[in-house]
Protein backbone atom coordinates (compact mmCIF):
# COMPACT_ATOMS: atom_id res chain seq x y z
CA UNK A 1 95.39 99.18 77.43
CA UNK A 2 97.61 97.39 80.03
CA UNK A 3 99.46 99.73 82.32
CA UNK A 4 103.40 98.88 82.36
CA UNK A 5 104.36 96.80 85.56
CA UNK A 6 106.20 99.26 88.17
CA UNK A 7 110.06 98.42 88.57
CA UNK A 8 109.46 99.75 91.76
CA UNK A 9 110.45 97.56 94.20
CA UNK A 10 109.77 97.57 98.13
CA UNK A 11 112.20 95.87 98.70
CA UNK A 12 114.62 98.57 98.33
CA UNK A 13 113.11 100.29 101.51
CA UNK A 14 114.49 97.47 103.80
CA UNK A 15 117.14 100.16 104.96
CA UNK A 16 113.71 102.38 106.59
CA UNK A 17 112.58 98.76 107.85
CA UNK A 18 115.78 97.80 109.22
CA UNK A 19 115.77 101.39 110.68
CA UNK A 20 112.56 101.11 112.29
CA UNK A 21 113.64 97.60 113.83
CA UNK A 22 116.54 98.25 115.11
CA UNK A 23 115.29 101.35 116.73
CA UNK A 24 111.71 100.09 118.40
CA UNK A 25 111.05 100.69 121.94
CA UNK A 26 107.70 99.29 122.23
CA UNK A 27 107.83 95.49 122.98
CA UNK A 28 104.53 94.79 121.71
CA UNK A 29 105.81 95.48 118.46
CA UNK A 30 109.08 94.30 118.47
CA UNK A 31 109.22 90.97 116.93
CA UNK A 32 106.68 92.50 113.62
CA UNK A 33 109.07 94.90 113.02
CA UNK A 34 112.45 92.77 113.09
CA UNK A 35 110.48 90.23 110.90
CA UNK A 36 109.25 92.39 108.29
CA UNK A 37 112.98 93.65 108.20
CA UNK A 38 114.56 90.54 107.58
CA UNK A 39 111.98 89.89 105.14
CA UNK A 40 112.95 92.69 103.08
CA UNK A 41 116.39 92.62 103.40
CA UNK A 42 115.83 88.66 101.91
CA UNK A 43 114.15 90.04 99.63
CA UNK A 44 116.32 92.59 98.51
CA UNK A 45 119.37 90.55 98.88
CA UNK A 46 117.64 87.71 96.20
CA UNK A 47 117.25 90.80 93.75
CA UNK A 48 120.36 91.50 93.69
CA UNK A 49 121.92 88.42 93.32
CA UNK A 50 120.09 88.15 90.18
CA UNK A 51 120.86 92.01 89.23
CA UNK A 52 123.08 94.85 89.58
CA UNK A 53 124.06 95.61 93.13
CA UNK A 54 126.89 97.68 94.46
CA UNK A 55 129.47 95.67 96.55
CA UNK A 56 128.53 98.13 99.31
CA UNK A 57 125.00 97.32 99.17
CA UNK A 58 125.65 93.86 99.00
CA UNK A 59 127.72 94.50 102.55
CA UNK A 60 124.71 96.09 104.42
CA UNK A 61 122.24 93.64 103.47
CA UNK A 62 124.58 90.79 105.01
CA UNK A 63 125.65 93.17 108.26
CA UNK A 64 121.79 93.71 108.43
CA UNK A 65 121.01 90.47 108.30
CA UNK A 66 123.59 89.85 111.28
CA UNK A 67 122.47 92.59 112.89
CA UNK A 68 118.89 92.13 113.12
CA UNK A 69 119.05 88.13 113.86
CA UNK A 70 121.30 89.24 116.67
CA UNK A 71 118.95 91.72 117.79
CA UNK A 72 116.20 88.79 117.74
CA UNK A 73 118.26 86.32 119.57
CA UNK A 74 119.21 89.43 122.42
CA UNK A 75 115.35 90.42 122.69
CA UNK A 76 114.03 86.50 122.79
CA UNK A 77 117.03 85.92 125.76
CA UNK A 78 115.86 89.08 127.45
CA UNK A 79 111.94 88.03 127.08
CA UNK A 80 112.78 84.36 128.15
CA UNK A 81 114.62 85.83 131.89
């Protein structure tokens, strides 16, 4: 007997990710955090081009995006100083 696959998807956790990122104060972790964020919010963001996705979800995942690259791009200036 073969078990049905899960739908679940963690992927659809990228908000908690993004969360997490965004919101890190220790630097040694830092980068692992904003990169499994943007993973999942790739992630998520190729699943829903393929499926159903609100228009609103569709709008975080690309402000997310933004956001966190921008956050990268701040932290890697600040690190480089």
């Amino acid at each position: 007997m073969n078990p049905q696959p899960s739908t679940y998807s963690p992927h659809r956790d990228w908000k908690a990710l993004y969360r997490a990122a965004i919101l890190e104060t220790d630097k040694s972790v830092i980068e692992q955090r904003v990169s499994e964020a943007e993973e999942a919010v790739l992630a998520r963001g190729r699943e829903v081009f393929y499926s159903y996705a609100t228009i609103e979800e569709k709008a975080e995942l690309e402000d997310a995006l933004y956001a966190l690259r921008a956050f990268r791009s701040a932290w890697e200036h600040l690190e480089a100083a």
